[in-house]
PDB file of N, CA and C in Angstrom:
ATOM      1  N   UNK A   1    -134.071 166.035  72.349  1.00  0.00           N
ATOM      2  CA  UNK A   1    -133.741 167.028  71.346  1.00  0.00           C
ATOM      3  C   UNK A   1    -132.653 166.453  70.434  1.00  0.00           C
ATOM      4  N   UNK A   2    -132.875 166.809  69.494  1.00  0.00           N
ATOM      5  CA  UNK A   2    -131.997 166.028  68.105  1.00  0.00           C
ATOM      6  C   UNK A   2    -130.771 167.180  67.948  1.00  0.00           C
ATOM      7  N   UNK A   3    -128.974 166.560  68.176  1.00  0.00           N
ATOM      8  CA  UNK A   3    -128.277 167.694  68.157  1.00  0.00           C
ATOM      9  C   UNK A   3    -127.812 167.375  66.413  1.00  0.00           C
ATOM     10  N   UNK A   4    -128.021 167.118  66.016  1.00  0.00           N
ATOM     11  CA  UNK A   4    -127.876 167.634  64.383  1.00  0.00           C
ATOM     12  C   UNK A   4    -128.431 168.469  63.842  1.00  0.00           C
ATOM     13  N   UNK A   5    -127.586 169.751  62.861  1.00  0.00           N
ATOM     14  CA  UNK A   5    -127.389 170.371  62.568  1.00  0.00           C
ATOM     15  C   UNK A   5    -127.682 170.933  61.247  1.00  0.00           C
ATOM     16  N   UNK A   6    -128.541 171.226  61.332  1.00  0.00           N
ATOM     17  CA  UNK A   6    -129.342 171.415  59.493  1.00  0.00           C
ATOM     18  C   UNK A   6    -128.237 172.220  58.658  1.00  0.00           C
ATOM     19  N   UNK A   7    -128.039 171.674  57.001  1.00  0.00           N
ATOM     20  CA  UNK A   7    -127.199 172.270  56.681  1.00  0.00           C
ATOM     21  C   UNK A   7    -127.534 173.480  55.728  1.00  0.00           C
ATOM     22  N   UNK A   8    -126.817 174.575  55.677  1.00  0.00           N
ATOM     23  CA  UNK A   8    -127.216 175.546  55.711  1.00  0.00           C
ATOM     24  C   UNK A   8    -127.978 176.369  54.339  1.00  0.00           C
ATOM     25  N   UNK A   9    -127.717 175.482  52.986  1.00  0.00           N
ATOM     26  CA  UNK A   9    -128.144 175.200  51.648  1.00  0.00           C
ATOM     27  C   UNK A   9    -128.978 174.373  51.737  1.00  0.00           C
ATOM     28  N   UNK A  10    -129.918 174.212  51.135  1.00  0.00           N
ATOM     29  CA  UNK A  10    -130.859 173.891  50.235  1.00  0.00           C
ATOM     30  C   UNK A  10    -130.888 173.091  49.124  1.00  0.00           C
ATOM     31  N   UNK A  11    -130.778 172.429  48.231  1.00  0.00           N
ATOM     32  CA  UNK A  11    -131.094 172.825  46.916  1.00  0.00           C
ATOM     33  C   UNK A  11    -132.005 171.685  46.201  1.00  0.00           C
ATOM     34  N   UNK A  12    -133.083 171.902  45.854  1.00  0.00           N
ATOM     35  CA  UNK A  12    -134.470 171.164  45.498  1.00  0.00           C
ATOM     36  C   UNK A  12    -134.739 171.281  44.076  1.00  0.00           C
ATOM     37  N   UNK A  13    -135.418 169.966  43.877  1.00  0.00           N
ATOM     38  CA  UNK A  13    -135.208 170.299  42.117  1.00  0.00           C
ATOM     39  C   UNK A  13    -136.778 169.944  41.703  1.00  0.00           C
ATOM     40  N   UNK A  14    -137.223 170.959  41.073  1.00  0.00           N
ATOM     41  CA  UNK A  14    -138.783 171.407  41.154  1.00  0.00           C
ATOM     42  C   UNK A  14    -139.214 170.387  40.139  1.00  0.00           C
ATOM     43  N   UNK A  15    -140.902 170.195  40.325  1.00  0.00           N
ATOM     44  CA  UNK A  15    -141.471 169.621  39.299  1.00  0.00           C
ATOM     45  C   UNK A  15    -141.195 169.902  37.747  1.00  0.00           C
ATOM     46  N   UNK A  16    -140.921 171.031  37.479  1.00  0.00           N
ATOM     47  CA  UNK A  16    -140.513 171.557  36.175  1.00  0.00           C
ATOM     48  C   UNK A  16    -139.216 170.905  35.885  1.00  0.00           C
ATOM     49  N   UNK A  17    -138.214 170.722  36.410  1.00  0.00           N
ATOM     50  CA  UNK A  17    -136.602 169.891  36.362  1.00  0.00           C
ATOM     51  C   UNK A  17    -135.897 171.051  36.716  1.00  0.00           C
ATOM     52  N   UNK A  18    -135.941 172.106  37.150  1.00  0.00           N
ATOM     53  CA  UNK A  18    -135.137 173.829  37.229  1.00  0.00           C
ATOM     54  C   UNK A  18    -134.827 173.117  39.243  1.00  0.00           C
ATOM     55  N   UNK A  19    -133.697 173.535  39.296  1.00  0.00           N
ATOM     56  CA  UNK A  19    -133.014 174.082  40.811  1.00  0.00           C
ATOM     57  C   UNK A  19    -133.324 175.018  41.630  1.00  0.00           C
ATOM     58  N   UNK A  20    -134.132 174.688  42.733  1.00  0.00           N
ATOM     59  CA  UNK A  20    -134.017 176.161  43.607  1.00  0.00           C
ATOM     60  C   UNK A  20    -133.428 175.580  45.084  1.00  0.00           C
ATOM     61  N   UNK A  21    -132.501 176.862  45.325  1.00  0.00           N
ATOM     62  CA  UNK A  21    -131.870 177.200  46.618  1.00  0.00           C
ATOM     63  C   UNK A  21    -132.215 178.122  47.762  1.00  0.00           C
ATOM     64  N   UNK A  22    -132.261 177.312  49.223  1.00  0.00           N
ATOM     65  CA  UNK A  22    -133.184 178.027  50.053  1.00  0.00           C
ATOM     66  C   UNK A  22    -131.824 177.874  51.373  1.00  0.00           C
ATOM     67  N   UNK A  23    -131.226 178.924  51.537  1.00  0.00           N
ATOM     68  CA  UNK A  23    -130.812 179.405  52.710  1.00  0.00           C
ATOM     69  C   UNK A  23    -131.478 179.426  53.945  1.00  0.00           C
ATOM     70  N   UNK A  24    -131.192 178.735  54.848  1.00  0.00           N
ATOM     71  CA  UNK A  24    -131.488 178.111  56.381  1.00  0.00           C
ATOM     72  C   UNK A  24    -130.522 179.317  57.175  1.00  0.00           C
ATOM     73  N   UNK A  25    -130.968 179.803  58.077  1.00  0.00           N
ATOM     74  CA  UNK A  25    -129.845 180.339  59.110  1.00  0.00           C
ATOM     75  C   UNK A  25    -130.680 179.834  60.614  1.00  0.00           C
ATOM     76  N   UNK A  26    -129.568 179.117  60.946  1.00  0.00           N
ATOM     77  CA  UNK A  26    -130.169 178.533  62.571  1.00  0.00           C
ATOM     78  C   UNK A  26    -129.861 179.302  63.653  1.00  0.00           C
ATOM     79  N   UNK A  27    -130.628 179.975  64.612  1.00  0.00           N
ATOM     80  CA  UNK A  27    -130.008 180.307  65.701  1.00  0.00           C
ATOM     81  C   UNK A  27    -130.680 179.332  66.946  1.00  0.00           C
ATOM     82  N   UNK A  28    -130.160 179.451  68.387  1.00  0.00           N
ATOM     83  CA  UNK A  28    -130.762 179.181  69.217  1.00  0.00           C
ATOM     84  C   UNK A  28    -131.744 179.272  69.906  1.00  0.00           C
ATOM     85  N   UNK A  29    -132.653 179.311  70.608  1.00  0.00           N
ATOM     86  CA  UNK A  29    -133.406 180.194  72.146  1.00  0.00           C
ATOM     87  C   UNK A  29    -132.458 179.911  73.045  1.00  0.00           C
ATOM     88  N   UNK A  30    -132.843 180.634  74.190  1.00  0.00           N
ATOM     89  CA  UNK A  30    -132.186 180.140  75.569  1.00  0.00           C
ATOM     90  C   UNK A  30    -132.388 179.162  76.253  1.00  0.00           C
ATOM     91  N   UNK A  31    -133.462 178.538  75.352  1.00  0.00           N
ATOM     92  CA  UNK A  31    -132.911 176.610  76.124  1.00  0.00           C
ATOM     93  C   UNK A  31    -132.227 175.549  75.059  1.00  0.00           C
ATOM     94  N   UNK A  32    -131.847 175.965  74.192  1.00  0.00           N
ATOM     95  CA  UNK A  32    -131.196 175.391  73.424  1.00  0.00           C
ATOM     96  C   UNK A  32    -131.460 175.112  72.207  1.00  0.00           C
ATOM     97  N   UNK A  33    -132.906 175.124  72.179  1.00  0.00           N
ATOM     98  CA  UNK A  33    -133.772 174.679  71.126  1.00  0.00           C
ATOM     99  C   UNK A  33    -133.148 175.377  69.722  1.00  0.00           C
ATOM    100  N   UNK A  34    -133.339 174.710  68.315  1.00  0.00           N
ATOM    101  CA  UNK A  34    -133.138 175.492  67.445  1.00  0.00           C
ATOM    102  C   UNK A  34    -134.110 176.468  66.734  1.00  0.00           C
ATOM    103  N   UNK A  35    -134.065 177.712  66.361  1.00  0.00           N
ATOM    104  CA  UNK A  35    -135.124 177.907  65.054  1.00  0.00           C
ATOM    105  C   UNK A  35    -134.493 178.339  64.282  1.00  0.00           C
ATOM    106  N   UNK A  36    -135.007 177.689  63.081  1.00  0.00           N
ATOM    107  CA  UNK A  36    -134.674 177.714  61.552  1.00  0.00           C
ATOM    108  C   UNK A  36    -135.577 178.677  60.948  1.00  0.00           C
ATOM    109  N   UNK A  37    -134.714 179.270  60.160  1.00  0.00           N
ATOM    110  CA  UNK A  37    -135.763 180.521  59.684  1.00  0.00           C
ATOM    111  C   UNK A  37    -135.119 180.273  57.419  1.00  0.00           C
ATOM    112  N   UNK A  38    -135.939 179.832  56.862  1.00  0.00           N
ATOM    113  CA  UNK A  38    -135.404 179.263  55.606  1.00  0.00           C
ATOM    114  C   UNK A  38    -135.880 180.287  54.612  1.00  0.00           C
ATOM    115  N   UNK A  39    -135.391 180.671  53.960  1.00  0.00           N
ATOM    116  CA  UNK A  39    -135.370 181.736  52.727  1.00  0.00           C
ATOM    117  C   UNK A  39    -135.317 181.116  50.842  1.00  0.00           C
ATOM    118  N   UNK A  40    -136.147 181.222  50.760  1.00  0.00           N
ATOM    119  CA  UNK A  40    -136.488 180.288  49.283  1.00  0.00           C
ATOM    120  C   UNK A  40    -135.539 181.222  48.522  1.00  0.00           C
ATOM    121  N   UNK A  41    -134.563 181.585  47.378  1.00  0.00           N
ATOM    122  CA  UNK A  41    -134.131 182.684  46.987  1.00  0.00           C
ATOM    123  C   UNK A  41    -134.816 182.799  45.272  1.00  0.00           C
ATOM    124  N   UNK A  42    -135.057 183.639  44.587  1.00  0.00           N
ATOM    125  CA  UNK A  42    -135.927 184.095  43.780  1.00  0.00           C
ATOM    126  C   UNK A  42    -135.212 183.480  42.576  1.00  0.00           C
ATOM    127  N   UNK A  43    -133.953 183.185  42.310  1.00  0.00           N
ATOM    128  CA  UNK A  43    -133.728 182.373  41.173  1.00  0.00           C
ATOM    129  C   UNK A  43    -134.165 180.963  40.956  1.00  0.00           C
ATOM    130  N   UNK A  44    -133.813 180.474  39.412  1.00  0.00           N
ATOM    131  CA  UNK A  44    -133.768 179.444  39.404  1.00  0.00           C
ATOM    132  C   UNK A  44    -132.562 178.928  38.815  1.00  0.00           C
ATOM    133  N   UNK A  45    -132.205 177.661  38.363  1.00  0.00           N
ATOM    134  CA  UNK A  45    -131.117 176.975  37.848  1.00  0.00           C
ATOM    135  C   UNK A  45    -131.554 175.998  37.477  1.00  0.00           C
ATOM    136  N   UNK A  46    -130.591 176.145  36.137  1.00  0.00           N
ATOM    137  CA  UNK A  46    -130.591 174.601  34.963  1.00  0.00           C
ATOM    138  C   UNK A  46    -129.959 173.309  36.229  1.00  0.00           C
ATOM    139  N   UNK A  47    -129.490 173.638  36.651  1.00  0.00           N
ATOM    140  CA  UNK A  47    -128.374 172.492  36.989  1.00  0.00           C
ATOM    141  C   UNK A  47    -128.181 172.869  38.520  1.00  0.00           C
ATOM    142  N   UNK A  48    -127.618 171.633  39.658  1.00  0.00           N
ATOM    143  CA  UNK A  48    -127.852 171.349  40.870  1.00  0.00           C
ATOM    144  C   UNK A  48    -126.101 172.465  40.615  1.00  0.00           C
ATOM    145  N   UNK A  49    -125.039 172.143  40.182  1.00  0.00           N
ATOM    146  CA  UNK A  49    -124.061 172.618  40.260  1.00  0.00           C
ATOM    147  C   UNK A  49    -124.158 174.157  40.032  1.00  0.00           C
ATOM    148  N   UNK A  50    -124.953 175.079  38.937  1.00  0.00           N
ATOM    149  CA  UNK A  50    -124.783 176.294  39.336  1.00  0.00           C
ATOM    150  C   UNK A  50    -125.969 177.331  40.671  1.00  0.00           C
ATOM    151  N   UNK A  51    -126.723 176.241  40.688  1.00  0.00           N
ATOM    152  CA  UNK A  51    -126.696 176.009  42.337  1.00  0.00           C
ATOM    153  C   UNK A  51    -125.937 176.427  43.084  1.00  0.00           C
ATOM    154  N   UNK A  52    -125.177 175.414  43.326  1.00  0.00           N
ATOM    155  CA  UNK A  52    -124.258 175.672  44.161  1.00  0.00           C
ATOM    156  C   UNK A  52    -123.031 176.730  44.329  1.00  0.00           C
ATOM    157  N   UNK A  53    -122.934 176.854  42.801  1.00  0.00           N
ATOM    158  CA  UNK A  53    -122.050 178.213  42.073  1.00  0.00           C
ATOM    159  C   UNK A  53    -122.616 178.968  42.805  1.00  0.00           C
ATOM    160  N   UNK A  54    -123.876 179.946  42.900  1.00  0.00           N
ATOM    161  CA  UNK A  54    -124.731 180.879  43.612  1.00  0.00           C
ATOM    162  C   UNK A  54    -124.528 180.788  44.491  1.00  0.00           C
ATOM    163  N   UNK A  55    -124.354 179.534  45.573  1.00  0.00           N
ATOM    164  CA  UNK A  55    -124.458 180.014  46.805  1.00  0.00           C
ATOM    165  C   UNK A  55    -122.702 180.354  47.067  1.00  0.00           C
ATOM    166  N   UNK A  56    -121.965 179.575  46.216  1.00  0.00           N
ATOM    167  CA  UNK A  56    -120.426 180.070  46.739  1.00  0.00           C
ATOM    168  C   UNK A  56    -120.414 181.462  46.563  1.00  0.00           C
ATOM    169  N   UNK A  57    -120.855 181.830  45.607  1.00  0.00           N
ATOM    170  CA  UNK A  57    -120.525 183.448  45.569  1.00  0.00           C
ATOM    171  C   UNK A  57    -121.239 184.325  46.239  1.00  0.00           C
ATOM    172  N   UNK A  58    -122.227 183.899  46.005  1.00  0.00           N
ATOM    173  CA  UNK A  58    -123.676 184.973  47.138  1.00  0.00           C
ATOM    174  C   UNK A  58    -123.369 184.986  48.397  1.00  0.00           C
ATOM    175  N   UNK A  59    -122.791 183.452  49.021  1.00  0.00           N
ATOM    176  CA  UNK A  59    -123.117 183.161  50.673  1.00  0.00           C
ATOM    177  C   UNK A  59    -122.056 183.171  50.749  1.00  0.00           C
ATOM    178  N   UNK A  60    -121.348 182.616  50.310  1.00  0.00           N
ATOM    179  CA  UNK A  60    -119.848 182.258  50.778  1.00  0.00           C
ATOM    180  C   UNK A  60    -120.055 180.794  52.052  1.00  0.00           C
ATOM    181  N   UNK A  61    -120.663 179.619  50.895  1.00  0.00           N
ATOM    182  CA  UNK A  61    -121.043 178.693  50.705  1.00  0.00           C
ATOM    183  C   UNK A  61    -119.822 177.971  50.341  1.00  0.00           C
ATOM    184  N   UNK A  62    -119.615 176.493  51.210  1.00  0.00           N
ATOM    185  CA  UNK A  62    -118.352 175.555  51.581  1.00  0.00           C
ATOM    186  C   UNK A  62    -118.829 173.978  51.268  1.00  0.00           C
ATOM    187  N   UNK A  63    -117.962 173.790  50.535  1.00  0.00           N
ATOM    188  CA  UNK A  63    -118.088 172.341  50.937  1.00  0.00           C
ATOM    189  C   UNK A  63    -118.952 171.606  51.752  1.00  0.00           C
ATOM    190  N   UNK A  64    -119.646 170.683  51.548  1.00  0.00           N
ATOM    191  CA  UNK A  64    -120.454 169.954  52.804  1.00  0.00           C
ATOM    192  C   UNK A  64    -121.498 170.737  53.415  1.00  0.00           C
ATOM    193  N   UNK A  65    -122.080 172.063  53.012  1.00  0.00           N
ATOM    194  CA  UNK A  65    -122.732 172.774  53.711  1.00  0.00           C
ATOM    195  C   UNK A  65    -124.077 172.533  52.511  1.00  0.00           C
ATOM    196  N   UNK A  66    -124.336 171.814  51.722  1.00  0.00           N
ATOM    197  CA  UNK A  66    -125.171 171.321  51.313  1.00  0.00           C
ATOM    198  C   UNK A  66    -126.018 170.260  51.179  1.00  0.00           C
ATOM    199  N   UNK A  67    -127.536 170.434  50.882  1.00  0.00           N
ATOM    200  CA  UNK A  67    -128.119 169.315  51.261  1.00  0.00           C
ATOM    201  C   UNK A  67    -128.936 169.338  50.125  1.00  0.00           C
ATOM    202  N   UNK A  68    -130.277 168.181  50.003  1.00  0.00           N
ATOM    203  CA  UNK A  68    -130.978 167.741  48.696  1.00  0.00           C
ATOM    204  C   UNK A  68    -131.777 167.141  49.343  1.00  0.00           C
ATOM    205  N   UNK A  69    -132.045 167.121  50.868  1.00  0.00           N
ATOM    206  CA  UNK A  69    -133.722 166.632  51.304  1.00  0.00           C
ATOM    207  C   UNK A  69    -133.863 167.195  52.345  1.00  0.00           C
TER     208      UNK A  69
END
């Protein structure tokens, strides 16, 4: 089992060139295993940075809690 830790943002940059952000929330089972349950969110964005703007304010989204693959 792989203990790394998916991070909890998203943010993918579509065939069109527009930003979308998909919220991950991981929980466990009772053997440890993870499931990821990922939420595409209905906006889009010019830019990877107000991206990330969205999730600071929406999620209350940190530093390092982002990813791009």
């Amino acid at each position: 089992m792989n203990d790394s830790v998916e991070k909890p943002y998203l943010i993918q940059k579509g065939e069109d060139g527009k930003y979308r952000l998909t919220v991950r929330d991981t929980h466990y089972n009772s053997r440890g295993y993870p499931i990821v349950k990922s939420t595409l969110q209905d906006e889009v964005f010019d830019t990877q940075s107000a991206a990330k703007t969205f999730a600071r304010e929406n999620f209350k989204a940190q530093a390092g809690q982002y990813a791009t693959k």
